[in-house]
Structures are given as structure tokens and as C-alpha cells.
N, C-alpha and C. Protein backbone atom coordinates (compact mmCIF):
# COMPACT_ATOMS: atom_id res chain seq x y z
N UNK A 1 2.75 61.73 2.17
CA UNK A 1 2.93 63.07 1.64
C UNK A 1 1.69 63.45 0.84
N UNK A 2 1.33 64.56 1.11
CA UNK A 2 -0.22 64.75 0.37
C UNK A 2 0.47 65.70 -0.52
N UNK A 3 -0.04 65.72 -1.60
CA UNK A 3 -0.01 66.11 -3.35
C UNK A 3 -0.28 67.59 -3.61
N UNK A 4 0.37 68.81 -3.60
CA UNK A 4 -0.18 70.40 -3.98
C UNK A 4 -1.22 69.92 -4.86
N UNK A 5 -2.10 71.12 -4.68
CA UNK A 5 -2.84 71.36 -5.97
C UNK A 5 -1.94 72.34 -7.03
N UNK A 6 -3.05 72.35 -8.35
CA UNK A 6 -2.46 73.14 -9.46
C UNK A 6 -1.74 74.45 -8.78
N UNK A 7 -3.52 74.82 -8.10
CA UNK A 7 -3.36 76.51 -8.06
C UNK A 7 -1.84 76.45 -6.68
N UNK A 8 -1.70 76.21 -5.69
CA UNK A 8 -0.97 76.29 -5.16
C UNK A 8 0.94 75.91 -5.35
N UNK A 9 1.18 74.98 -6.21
CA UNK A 9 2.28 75.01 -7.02
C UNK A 9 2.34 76.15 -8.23
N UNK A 10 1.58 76.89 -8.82
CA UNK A 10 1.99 78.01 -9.40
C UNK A 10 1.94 79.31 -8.80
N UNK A 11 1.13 79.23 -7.32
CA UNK A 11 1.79 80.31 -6.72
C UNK A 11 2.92 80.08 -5.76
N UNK A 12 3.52 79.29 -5.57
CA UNK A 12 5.11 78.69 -5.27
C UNK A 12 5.72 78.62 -6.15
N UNK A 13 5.74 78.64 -7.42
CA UNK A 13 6.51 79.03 -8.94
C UNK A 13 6.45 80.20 -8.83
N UNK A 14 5.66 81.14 -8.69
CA UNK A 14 5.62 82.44 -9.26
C UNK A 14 6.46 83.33 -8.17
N UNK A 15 7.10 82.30 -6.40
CA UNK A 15 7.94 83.24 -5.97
C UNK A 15 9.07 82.57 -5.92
N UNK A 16 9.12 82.37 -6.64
CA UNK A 16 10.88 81.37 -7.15
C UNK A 16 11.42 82.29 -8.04
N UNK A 17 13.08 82.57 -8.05
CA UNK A 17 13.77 83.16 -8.98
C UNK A 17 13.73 82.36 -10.53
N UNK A 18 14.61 82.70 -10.98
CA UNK A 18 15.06 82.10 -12.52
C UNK A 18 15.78 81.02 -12.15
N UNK A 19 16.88 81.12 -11.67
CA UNK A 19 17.35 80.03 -11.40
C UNK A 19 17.11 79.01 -10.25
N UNK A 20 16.24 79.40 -9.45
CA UNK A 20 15.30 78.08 -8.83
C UNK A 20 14.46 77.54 -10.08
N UNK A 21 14.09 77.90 -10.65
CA UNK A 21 12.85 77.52 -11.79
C UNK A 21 13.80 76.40 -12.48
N UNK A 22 14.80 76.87 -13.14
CA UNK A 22 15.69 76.33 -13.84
C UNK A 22 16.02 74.82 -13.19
N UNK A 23 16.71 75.04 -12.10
CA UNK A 23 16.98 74.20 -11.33
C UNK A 23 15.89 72.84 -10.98
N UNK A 24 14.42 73.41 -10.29
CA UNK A 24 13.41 72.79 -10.63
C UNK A 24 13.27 71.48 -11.65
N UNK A 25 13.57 72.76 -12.68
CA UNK A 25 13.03 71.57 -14.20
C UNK A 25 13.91 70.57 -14.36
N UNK A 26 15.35 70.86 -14.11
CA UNK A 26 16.16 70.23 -14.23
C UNK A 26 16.04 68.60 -13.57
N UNK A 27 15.88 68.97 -12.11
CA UNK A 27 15.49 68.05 -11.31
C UNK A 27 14.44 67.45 -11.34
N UNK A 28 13.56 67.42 -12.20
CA UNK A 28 12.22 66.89 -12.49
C UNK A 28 12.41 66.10 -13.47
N UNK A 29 13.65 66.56 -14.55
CA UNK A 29 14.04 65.42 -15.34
C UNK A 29 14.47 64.68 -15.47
N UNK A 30 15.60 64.73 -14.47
CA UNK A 30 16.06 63.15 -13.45
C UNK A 30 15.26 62.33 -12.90
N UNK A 31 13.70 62.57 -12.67
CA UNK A 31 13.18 61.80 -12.39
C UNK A 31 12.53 60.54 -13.09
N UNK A 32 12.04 60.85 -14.42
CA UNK A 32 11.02 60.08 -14.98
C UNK A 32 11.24 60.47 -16.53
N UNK A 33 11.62 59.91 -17.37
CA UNK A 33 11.42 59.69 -18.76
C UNK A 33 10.76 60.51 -19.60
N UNK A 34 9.26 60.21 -18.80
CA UNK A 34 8.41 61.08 -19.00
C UNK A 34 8.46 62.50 -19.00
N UNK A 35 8.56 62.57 -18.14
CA UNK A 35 9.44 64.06 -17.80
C UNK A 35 10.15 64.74 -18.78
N UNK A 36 11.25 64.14 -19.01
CA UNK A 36 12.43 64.95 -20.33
C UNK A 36 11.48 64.51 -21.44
N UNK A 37 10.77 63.83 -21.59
CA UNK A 37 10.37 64.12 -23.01
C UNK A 37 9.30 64.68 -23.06
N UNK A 38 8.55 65.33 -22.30
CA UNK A 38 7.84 66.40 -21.97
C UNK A 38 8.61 67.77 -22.28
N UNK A 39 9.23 67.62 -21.31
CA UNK A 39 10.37 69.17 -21.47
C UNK A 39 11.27 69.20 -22.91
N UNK A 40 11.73 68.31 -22.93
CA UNK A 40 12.22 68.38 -25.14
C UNK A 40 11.03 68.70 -25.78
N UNK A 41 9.87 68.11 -25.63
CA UNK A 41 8.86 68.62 -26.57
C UNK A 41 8.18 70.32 -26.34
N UNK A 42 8.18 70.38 -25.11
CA UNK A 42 8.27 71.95 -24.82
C UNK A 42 9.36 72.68 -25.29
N UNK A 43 10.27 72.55 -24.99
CA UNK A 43 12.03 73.33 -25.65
C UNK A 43 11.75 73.19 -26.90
N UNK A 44 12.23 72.49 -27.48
CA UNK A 44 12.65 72.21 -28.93
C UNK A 44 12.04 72.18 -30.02
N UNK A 45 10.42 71.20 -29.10
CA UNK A 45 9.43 70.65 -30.88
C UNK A 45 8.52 71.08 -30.83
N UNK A 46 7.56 72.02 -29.97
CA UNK A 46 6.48 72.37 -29.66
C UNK A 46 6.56 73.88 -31.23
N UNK A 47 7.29 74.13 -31.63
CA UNK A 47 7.56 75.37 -32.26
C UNK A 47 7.24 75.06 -33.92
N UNK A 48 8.49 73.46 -33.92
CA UNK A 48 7.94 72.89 -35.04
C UNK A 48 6.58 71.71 -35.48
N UNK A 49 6.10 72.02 -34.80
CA UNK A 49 5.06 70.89 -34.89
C UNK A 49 5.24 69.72 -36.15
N UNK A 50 5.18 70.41 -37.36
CA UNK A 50 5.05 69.33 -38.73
C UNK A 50 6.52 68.05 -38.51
N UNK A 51 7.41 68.87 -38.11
CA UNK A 51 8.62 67.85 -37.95
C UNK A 51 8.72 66.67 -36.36
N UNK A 52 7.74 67.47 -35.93
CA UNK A 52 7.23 66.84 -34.76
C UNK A 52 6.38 65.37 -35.05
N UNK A 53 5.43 65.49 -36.25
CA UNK A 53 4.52 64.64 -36.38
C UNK A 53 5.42 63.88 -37.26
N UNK A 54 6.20 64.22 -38.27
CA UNK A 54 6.86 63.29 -38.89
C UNK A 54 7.85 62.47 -38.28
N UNK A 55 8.65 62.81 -36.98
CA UNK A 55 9.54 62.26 -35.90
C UNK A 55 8.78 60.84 -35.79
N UNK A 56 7.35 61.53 -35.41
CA UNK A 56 7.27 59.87 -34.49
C UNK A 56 6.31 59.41 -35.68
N UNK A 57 6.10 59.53 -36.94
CA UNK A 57 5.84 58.86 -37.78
C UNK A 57 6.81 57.78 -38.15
N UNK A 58 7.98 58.50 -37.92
CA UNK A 58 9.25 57.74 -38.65
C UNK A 58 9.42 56.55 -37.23
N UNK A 59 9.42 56.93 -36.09
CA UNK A 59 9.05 56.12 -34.78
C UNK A 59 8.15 55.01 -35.05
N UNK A 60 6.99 55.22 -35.58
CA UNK A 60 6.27 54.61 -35.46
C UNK A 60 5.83 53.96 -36.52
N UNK A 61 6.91 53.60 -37.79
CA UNK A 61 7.52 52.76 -38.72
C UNK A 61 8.16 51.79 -37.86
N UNK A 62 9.32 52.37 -37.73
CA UNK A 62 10.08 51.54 -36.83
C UNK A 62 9.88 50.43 -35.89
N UNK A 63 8.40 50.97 -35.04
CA UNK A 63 8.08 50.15 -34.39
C UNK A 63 7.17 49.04 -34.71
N UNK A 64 6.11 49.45 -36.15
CA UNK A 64 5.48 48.62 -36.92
C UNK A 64 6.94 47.54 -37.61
N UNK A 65 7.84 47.99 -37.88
CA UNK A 65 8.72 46.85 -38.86
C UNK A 65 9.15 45.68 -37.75
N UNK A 66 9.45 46.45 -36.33
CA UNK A 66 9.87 45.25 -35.42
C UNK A 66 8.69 44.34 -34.82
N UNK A 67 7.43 44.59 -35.30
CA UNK A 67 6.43 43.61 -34.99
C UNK A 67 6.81 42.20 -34.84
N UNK A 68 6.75 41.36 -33.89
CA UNK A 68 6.79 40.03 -34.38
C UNK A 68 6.06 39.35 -34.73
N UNK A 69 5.70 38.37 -36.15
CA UNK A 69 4.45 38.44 -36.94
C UNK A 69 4.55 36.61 -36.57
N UNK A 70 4.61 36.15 -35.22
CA UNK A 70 4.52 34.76 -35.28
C UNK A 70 3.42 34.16 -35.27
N UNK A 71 2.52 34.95 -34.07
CA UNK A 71 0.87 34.93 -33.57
C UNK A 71 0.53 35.92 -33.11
N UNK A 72 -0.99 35.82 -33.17
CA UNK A 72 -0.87 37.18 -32.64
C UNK A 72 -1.90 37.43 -31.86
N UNK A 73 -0.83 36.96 -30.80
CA UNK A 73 -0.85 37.45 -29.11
C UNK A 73 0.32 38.62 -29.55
N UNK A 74 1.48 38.12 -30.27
CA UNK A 74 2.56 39.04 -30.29
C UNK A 74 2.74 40.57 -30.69
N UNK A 75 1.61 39.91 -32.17
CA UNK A 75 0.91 41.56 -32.82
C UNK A 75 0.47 42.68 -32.49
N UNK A 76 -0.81 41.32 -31.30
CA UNK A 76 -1.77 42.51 -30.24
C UNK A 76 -1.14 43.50 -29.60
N UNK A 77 -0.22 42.93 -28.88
CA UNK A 77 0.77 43.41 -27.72
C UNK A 77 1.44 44.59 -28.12
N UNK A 78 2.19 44.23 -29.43
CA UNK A 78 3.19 45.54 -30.04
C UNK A 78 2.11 46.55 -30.68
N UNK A 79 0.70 46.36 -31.05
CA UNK A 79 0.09 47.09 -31.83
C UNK A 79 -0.17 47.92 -30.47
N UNK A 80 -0.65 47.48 -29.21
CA UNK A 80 -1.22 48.06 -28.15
C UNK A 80 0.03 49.61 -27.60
N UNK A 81 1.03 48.52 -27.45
CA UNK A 81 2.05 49.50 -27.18
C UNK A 81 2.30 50.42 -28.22
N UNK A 82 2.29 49.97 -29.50
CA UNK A 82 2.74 51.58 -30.46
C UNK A 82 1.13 52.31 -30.12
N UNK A 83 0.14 51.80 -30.24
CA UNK A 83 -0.77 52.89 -29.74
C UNK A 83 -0.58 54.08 -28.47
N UNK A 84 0.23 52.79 -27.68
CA UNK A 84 -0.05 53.95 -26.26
C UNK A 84 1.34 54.85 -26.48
N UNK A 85 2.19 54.69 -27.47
CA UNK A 85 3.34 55.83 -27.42
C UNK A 85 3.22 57.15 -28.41
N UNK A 86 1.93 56.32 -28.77
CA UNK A 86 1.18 57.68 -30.14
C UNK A 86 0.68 58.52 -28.67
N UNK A 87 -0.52 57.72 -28.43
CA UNK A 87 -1.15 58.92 -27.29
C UNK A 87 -0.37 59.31 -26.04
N UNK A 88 0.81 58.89 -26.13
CA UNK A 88 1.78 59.59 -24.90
C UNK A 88 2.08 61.04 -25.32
N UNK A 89 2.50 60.87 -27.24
CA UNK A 89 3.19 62.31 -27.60
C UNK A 89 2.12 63.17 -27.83
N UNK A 90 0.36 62.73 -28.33
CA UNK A 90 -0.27 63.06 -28.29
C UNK A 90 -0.24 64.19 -27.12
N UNK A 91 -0.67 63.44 -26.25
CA UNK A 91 -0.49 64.46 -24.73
C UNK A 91 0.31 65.77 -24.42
N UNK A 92 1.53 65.02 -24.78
CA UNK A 92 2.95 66.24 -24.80
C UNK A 92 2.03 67.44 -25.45
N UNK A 93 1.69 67.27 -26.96
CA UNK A 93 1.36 68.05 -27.97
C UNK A 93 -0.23 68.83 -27.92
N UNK A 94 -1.04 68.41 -27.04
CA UNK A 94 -2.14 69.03 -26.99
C UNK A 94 -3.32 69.70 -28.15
N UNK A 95 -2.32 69.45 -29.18
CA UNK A 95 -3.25 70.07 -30.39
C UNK A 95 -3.54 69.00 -31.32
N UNK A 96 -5.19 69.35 -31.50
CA UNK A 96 -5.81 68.33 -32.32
C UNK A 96 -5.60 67.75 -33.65
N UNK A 97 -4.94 69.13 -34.37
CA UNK A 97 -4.75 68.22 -35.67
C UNK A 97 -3.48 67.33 -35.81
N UNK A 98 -2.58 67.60 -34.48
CA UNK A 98 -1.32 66.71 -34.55
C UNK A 98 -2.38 65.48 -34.10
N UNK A 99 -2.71 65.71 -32.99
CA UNK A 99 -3.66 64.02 -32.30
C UNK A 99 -4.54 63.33 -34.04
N UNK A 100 -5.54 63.81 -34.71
CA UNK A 100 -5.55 63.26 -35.68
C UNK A 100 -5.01 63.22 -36.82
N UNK A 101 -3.80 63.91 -37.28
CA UNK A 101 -2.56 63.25 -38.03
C UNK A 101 -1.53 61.77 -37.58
N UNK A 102 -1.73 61.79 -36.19
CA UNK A 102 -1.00 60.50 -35.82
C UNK A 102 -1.83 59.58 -35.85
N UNK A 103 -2.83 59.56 -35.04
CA UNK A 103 -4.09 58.36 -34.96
C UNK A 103 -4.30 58.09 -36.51
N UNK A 104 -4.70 58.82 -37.56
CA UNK A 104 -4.99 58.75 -38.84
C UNK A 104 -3.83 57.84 -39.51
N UNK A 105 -2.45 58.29 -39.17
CA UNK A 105 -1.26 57.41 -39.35
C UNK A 105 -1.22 56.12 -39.35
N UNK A 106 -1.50 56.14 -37.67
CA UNK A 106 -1.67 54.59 -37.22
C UNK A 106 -2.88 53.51 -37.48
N UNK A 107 -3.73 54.31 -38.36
CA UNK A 107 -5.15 53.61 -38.77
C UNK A 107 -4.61 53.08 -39.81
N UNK A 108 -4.04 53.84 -40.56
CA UNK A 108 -2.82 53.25 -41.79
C UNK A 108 -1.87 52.59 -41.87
N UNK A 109 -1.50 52.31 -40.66
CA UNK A 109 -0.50 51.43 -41.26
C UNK A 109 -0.76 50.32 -40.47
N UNK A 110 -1.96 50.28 -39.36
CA UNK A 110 -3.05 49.29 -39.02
C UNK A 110 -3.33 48.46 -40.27
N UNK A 111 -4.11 49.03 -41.25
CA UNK A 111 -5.21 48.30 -42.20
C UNK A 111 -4.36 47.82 -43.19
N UNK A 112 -2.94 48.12 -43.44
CA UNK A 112 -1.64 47.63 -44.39
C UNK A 112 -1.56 46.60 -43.99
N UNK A 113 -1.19 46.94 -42.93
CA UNK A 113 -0.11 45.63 -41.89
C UNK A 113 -0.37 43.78 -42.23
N UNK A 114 0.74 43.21 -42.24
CA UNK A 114 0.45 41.94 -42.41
C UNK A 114 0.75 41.16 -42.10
N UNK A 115 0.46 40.14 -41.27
CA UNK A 115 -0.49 39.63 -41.65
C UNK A 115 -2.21 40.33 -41.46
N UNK A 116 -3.36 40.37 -42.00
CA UNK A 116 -3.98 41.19 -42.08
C UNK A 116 -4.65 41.65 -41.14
N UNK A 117 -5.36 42.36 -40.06
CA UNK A 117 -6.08 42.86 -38.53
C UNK A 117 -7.59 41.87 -38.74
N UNK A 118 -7.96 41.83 -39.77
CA UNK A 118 -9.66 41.24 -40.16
C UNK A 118 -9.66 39.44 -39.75
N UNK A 119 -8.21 39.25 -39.65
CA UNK A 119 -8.48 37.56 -38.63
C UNK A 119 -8.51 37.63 -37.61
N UNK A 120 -8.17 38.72 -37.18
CA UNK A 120 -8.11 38.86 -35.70
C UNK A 120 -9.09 39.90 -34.65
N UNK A 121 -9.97 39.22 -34.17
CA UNK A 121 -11.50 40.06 -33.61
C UNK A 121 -10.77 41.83 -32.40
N UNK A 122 -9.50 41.56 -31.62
CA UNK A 122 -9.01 42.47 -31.18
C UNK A 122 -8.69 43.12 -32.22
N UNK A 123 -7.94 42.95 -32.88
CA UNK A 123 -7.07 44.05 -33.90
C UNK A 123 -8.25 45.08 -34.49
N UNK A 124 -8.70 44.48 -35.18
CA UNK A 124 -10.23 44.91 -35.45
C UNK A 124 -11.02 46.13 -34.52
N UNK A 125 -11.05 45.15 -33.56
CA UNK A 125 -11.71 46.30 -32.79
C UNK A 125 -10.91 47.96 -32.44
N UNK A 126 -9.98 47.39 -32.16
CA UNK A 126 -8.70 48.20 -32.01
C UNK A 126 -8.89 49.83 -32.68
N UNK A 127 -8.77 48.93 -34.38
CA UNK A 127 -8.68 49.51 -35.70
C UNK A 127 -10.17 50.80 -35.41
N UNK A 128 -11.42 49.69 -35.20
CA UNK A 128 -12.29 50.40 -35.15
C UNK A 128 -12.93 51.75 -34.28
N UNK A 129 -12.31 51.37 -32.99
CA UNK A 129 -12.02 52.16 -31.71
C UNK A 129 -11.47 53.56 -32.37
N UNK A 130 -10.40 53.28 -33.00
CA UNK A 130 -9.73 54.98 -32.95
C UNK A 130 -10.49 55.13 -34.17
N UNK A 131 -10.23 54.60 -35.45
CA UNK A 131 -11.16 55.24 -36.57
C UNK A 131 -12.60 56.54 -36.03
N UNK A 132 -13.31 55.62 -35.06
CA UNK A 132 -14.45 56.33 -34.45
C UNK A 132 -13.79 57.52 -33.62
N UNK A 133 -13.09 57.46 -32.95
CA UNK A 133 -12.02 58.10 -32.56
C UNK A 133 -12.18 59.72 -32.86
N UNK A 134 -11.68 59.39 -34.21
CA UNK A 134 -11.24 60.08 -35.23
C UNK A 134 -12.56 61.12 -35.70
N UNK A 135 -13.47 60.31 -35.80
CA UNK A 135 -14.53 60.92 -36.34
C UNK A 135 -15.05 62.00 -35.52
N UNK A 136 -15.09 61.88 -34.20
CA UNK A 136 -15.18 62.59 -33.05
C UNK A 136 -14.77 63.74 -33.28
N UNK A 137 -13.09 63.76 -32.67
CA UNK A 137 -12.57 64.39 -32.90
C UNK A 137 -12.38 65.42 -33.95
N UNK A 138 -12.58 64.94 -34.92
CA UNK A 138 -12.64 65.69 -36.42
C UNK A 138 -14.08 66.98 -36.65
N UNK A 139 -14.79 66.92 -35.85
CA UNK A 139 -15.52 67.72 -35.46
C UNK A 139 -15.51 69.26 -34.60
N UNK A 140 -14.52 69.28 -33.95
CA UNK A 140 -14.39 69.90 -33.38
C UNK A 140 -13.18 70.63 -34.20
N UNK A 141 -12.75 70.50 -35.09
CA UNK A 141 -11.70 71.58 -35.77
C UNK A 141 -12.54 72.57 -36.87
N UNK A 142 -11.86 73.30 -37.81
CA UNK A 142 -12.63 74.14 -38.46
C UNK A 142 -12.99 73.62 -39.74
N UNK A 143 -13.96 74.13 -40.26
CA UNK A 143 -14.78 73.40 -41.55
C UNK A 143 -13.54 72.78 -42.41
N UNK A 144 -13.12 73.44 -43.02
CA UNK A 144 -12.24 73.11 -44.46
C UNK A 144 -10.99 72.07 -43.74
N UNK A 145 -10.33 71.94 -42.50
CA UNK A 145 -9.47 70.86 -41.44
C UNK A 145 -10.91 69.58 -42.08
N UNK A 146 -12.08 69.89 -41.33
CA UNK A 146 -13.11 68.84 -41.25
C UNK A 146 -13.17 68.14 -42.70
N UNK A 147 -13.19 68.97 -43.19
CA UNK A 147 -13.19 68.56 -45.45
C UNK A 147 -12.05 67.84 -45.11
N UNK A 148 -11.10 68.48 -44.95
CA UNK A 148 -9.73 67.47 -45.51
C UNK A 148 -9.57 66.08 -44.65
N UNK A 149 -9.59 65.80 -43.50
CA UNK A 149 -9.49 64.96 -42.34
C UNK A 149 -10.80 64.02 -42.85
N UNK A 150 -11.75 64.14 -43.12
CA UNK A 150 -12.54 63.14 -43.25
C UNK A 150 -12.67 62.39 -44.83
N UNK A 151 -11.95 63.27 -46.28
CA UNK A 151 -11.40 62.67 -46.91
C UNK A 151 -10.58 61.40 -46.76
N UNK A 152 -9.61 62.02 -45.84
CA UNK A 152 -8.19 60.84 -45.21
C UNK A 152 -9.17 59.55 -44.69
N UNK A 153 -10.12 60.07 -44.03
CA UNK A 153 -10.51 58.95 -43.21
C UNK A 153 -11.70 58.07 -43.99
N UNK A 154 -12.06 58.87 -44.87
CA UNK A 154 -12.86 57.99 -45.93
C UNK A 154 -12.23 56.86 -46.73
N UNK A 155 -10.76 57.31 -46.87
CA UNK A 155 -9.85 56.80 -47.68
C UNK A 155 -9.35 55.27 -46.98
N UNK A 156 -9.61 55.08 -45.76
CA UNK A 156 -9.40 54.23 -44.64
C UNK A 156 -10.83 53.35 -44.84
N UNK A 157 -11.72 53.60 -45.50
CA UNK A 157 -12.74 53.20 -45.15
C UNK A 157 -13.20 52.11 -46.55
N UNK A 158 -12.24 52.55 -47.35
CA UNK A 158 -12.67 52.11 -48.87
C UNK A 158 -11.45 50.84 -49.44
């Protein structure tokens, strides 16, 4: 089966009723995980953003407390995965200062965490990867965002 393009699935959306559309989405969310939590973050959280970032802050406590702190192969692993469920919602959310309010999060509670990331040459790098990340990114928003965001990230640094 070969794959529509963009442009050609939105002009096959655009001659669909309401309730084909409906129907559509519906059925798209039976498919994949991904999916409905795409479409919840469109419906529901896309409006509130701030309660958005605090959701998966509180998520992503959660998932720092269930770390298993035996070795760390175990650390790596769970640190890798809470990274990649930051940049999953990231995605959903498309806007930058949510992407560096979470990454900034997770740099924090990176450099807490204990046993400490500095015995361990991955963690580290890890740590260092998005920090730079960050810096990037933080450029491209507007001056006085740039003042405040690189405070935070100075604060990471000291």
C-alpha cells in the first residue's frame, strides 16, 4: 500500500462531511496510543497549556521516583525512557516554551537525582546533550523569554 501525501489527504478531508471527519478521528484512535493522546492533547490541553506542562511534570516525578537505583544500566534505561516521553508530548505541543519548560525540568531533576549522573559517563552526557539543547533552542524565542530561560539554565549550571 503506498502512503498519501500531506497535500492529497487534506484534499480528501476537505470533501468529507462532519460526520465522516468525526468518524475518521475516531477510528484513528483505535489504532495507536499515540493517536488518542495526540487527539486529547488537541481537544482538551492544547487551550491550557500551563496545566499541560505541569501534568507531565507531575508524570515525570512519578517516573523519576520509580527509578530503580540498583546499577545503572537500570538508571540509564529509565532516564532514556522518561526522556523520550518528554519529547513525545513535546511533539503533541509544538510550542517552544512548553519544549524548554520540560527539557529544563528534566535537566533538574537529572542533576538532583541520586545516586549522582557525574559517576556515570552516559548520564552525563545525556545531561549535557539537552542542556546544549536548551541553549539552542532558547534563542529562537523573544528577548525577555531569552532573559528568563537562560537564568533557569544558568541555575543548572552552578
Amino acid at each position: 500500500m503506498k502512503t498519501a501525501t500531506v497535500k492529497e489527504l487534506k484534499t480528501e478531508l476537505t470533501d468529507r462531511s462532519h460526520q465522516e471527519l468525526i468518524e475518521l478521528c475516531l477510528h484513528l484512535s483505535r489504532f495507536k496510543k499515540e493517536n488518542k493522546e495526540l487527539l486529547t492533547y488537541l481537544l482538551f490541553e492544547s487551550t491550557h497549556e500551563e496545566e499541560y506542562i505541569i501534568s507531565i511534570q507531575r508524570e515525570v516525578d512519578e517516573q523519576f521516583e520509580m527509578i530503580n537505583t540498583t546499577s545503572y544500566f537500570y538508571i540509564k534505561k529509565s532516564i532514556r525512557k522518561i526522556l523520550r516521553t518528554i519529547k513525545k508530548y513535546i511533539r503533541y505541543s509544538k510550542n517552544k516554551e512548553t519544549e524548554i519548560e520540560l527539557l529544563l525540568y528534566f535537566c533538574k531533576k537529572l542533576k538532583n537525582f541520586s545516586p549522582s549522573i557525574q559517576n556515570n559517563t552516559v548520564l552525563k552526557n545525556i545531561y549535557h546533550r539537552e542542556t546544549s539543547a536548551i541553549k539552542k533552542k532558547i534563542t529562537a524565542l523573544h528577548e525577555d523569554l531569552q532573559y528568563d530561560y537562560t537564568l533557569e539554565l544558568q541555575k543548572l549550571f552552578s
